[in-house]
Protein backbone atom coordinates (compact mmCIF):
# COMPACT_ATOMS: atom_id res chain seq x y z
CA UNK A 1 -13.90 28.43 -2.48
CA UNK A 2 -16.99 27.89 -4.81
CA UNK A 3 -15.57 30.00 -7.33
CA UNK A 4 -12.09 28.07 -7.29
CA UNK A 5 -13.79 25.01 -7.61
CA UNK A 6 -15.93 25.86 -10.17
CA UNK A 7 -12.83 27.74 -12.38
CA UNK A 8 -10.71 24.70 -11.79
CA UNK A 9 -14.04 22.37 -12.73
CA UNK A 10 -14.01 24.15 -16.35
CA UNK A 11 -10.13 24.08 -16.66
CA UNK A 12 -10.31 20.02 -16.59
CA UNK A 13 -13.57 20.53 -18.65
CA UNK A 14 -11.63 22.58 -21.51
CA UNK A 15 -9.82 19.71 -23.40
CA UNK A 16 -13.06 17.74 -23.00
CA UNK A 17 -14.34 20.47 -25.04
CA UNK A 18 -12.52 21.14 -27.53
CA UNK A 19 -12.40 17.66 -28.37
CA UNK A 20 -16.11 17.20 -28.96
CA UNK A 21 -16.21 20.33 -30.94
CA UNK A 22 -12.85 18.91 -32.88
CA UNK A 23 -15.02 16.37 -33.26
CA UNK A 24 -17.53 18.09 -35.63
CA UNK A 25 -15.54 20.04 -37.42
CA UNK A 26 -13.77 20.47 -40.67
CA UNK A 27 -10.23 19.12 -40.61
CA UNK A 28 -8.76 22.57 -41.71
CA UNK A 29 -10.65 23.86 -39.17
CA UNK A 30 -9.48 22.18 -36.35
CA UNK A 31 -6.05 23.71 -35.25
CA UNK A 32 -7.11 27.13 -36.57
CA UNK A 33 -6.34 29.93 -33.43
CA UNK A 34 -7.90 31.27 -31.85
CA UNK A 35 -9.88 28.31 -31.22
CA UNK A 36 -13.43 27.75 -32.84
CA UNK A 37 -15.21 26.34 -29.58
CA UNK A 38 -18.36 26.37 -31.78
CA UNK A 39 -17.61 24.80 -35.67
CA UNK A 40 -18.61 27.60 -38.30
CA UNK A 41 -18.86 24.82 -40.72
CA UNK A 42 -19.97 21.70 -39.09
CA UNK A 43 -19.12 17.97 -40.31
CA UNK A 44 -19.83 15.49 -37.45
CA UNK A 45 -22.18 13.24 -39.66
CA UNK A 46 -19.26 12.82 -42.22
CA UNK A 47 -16.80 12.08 -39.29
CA UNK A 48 -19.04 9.72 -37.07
CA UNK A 49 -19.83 7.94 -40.37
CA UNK A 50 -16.00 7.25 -41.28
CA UNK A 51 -15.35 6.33 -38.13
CA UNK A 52 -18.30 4.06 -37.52
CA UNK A 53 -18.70 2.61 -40.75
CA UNK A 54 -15.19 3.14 -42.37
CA UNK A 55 -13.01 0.19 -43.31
CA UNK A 56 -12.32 -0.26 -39.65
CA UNK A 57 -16.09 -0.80 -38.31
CA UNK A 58 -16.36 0.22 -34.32
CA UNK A 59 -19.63 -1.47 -34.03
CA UNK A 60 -17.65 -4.79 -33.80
CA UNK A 61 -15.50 -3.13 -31.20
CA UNK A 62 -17.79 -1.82 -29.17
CA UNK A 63 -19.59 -5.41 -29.20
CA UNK A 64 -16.57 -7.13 -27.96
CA UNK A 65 -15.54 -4.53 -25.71
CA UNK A 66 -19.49 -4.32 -24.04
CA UNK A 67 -19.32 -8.35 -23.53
CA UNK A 68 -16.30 -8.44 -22.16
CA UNK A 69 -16.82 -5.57 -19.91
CA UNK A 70 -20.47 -6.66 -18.64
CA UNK A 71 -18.94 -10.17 -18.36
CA UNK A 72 -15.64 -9.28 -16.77
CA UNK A 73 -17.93 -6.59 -14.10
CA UNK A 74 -20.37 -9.51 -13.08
CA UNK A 75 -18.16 -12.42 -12.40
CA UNK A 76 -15.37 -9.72 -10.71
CA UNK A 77 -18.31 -8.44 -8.39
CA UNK A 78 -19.67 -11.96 -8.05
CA UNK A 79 -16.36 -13.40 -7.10
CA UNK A 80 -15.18 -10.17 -4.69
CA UNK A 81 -18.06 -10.12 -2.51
CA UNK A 82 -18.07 -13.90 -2.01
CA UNK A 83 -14.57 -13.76 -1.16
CA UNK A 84 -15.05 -10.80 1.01
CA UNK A 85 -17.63 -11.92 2.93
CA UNK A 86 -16.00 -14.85 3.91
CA UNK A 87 -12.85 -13.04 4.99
CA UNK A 88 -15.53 -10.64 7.18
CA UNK A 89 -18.38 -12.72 8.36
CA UNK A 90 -16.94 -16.38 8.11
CA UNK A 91 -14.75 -17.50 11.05
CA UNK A 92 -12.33 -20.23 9.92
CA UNK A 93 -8.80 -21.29 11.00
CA UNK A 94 -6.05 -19.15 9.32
CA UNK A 95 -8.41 -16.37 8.10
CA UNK A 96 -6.52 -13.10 8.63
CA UNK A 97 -3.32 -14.76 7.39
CA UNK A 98 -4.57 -15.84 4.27
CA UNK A 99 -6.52 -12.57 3.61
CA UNK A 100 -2.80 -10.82 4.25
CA UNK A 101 -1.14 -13.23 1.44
CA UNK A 102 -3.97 -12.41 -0.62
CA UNK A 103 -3.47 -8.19 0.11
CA UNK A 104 0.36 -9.03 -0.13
CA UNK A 105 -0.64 -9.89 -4.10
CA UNK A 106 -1.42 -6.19 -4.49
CA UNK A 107 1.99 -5.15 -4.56
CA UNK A 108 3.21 -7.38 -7.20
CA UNK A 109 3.22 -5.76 -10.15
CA UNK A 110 0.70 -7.00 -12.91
CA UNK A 111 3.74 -6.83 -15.71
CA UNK A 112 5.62 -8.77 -13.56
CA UNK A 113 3.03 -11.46 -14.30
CA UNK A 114 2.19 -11.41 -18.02
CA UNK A 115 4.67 -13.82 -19.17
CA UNK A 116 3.69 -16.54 -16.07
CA UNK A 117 -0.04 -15.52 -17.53
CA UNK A 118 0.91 -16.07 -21.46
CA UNK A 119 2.48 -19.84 -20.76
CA UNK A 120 -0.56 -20.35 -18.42
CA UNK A 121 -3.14 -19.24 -21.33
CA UNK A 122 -1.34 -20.66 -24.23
CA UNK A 123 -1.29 -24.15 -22.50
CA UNK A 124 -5.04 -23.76 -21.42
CA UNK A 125 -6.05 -22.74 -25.02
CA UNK A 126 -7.28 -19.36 -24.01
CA UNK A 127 -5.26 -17.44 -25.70
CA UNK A 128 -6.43 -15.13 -28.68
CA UNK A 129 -10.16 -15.41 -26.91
CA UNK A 130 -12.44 -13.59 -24.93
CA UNK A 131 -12.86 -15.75 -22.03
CA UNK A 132 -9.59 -15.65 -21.91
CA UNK A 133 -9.82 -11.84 -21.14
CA UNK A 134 -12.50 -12.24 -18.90
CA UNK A 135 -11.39 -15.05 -16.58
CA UNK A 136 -7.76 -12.28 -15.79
CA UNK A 137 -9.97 -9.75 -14.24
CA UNK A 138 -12.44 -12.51 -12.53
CA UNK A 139 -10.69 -11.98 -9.42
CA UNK A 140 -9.54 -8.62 -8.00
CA UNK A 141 -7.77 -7.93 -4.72
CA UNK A 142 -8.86 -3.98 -4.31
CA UNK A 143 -12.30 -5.25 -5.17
CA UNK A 144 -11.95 -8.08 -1.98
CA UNK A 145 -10.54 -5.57 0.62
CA UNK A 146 -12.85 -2.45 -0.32
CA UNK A 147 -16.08 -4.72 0.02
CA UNK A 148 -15.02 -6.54 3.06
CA UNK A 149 -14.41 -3.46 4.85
CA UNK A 150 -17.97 -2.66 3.97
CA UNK A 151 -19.36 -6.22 5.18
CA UNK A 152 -16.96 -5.73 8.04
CA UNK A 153 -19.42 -2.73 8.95
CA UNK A 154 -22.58 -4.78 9.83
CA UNK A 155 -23.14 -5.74 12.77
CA UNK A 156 -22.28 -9.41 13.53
CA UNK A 157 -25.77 -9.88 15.78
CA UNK A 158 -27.41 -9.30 12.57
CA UNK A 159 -25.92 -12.54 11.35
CA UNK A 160 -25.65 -14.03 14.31
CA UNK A 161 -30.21 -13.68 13.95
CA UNK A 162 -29.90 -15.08 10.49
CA UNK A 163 -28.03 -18.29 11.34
CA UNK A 164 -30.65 -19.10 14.74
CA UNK A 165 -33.32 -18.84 12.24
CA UNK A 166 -31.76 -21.74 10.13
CA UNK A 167 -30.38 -19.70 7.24
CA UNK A 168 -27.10 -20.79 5.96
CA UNK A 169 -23.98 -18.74 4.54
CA UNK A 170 -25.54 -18.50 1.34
CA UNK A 171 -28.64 -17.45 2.66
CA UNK A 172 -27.40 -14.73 4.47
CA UNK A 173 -25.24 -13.50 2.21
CA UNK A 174 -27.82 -12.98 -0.80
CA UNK A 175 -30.49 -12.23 1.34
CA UNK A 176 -28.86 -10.26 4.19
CA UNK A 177 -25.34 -8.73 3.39
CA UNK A 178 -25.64 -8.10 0.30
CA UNK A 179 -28.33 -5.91 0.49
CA UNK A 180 -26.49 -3.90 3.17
CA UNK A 181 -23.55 -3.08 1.06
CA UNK A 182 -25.66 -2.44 -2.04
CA UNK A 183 -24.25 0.83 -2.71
CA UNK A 184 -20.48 -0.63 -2.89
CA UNK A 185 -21.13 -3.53 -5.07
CA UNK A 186 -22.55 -0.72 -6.77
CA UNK A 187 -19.18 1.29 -7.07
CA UNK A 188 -16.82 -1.39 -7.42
CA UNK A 189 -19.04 -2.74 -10.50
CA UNK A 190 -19.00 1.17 -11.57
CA UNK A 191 -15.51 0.98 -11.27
CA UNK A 192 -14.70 -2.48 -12.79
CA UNK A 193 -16.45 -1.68 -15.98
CA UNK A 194 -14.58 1.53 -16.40
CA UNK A 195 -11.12 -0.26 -15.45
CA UNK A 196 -12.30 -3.25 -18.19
CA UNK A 197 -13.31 -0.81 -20.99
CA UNK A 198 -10.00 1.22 -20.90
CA UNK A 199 -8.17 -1.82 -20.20
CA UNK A 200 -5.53 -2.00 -23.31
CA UNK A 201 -2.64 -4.16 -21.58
CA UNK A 202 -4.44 -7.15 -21.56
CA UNK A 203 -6.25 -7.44 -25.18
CA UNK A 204 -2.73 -6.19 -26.69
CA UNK A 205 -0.74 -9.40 -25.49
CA UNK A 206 -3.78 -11.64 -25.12
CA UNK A 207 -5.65 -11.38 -28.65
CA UNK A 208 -4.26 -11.64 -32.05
CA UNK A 209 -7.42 -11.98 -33.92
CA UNK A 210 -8.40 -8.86 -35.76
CA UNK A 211 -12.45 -9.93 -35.23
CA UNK A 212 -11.94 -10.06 -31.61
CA UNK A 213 -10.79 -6.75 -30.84
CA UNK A 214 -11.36 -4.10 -27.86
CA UNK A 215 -12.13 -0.42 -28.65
CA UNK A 216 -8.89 0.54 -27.32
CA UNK A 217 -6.86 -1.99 -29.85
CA UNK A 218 -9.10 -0.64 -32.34
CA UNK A 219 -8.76 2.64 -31.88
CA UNK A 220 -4.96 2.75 -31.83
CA UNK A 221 -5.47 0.54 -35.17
CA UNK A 222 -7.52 3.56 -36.74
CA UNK A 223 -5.07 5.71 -35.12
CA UNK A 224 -2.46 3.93 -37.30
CA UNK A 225 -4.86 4.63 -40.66
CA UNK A 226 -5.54 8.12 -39.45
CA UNK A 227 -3.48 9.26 -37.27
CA UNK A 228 -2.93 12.57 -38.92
CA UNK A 229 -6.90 13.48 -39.30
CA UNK A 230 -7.41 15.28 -36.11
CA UNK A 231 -11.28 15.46 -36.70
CA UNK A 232 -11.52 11.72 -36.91
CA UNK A 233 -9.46 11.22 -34.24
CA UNK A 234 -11.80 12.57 -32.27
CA UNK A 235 -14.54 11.34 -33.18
CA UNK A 236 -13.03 8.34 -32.41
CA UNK A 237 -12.26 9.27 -28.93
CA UNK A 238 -15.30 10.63 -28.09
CA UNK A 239 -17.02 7.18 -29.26
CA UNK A 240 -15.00 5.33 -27.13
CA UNK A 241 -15.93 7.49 -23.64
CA UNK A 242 -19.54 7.47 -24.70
CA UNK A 243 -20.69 4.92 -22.96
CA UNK A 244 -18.51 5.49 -19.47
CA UNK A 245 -20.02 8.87 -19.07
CA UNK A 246 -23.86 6.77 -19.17
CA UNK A 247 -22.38 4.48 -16.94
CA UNK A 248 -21.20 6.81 -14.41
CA UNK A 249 -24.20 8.85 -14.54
CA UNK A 250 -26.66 6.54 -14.24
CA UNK A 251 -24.56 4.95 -11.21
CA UNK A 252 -23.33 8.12 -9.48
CA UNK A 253 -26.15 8.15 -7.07
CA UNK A 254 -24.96 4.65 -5.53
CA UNK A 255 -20.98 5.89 -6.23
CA UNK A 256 -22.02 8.65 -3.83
CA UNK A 257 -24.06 6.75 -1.62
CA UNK A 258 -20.75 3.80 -0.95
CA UNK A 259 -18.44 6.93 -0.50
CA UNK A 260 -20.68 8.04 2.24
CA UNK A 261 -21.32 4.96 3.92
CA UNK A 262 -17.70 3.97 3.82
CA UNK A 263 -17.00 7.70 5.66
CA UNK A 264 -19.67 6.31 8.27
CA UNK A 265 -18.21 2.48 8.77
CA UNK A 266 -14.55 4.28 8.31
């Protein structure tokens, strides 16, 4: 079984590959068979320079796309675990029916509601901006039901302690639950960044303004300038999944960590 795994590992490894070696290459070398894992002439610095400080400049797209995805992560997380510790901890009248309208919104599908979105937007004057962007994703009904099934988990005398010794909702949440369910605030923000960075839907319909740009509308802009250079291509690419691979690496110890736990509390 170790040996499947690890042959099927480098199968879904291979175009991974050979794009970061396409990467550095000539462009005449790049379809050339049998394939050159390793360039004999190598030309990354003329490629990462093109595509980095060509006429379409990627350091303004990867500044928009970083604020909006930090942004975007923090409120989302901020927003989801309030919400889902209410629906878990917080006894109120109608609870489990309103938490089962706000599941029911799952199914809908989010094309359904771009146009209802756009009017919204355009009459709020956040259209064509980054708030704009940031306030869609604020809220988000997977993040809700995966981290109240987490603060579902701890036991309620623990809570029931917190409130005898005077501390309120707030209080207990900040100081009490959410230290708990660390490691799944930790993979939903994982998560919500990498959703928000590839996210191309949204900045397509929602921004107009060339200076305000994602990576992903300005990639398939350079795409549309160089769409027949394979080498710059990607280089372009691998920009672009640069910084999800440090994100995921430097968080994988918590991703594993919620994946256990929620085994445990499952």
């Amino acid at each position: 079984m170790t040996i499947i795994m690890t042959v099927g590992g480098i199968v879904f490894l291979l175009p991974f590959i050979w794009m970061v070696s396409a990467s550095f290459k000539l462009e005449e070398d790049v379809l050339t068979f049998p394939i050159q894992w390793i360039p004999q002439t190598w030309n990354a610095i003329e490629n990462y320079s093109q595509v980095w400080f060509g006429d379409k400049s990627f350091l303004l797209y990867y500044w928009n796309t970083i604020k909006i995805s930090v942004l975007t992560t923090l409120t989302s997380v901020a927003v989801s675990s309030l919400a889902a510790y209410a629906f878990a901890k917080i006894k109120f009248k109608g609870r489990d029916i309103v938490f089962l309208i706000v599941l029911a919104t799952y199914m809908i599908p989010p094309q359904s509601l771009l146009v209802p979105q756009f009017l919204m937007y355009t009459w709020a004057d956040l259209f064509d901006s980054h708030l704009g962007l940031i306030l869609l994703n604020s809220f988000s009904v997977f993040g809700t039901f995966m981290l109240r099934q987490f603060f579902l988990g701890i036991n309620d005398e623990i809570i029931e302690s917190a409130k005898i010794d005077g501390a309120g909702h707030f209080r207990t949440f900040f100081h009490i639950a959410l230290p708990l369910v660390s490691p799944a605030i930790a993979t939903y923000a994982i998560l919500r960044f990498i959703w928000t960075w590839n996210d191309y839907q949204y900045p397509l319909i929602f921004i107009r303004s060339e200076e305000l740009y994602t990576l992903q509308l300005g990639i398939a802009q350079f795409a549309d300038a160089h769409g027949s250079i394979y080498s710059l291509m990607m280089a372009a690419a691998v920009s672009a999944i640069i910084p999800l691979l440090i994100v995921f690496i430097i968080g994988q110890k918590q991703v594993i960590e919620g994946i256990q736990l929620g085994g445990v509390k499952g």
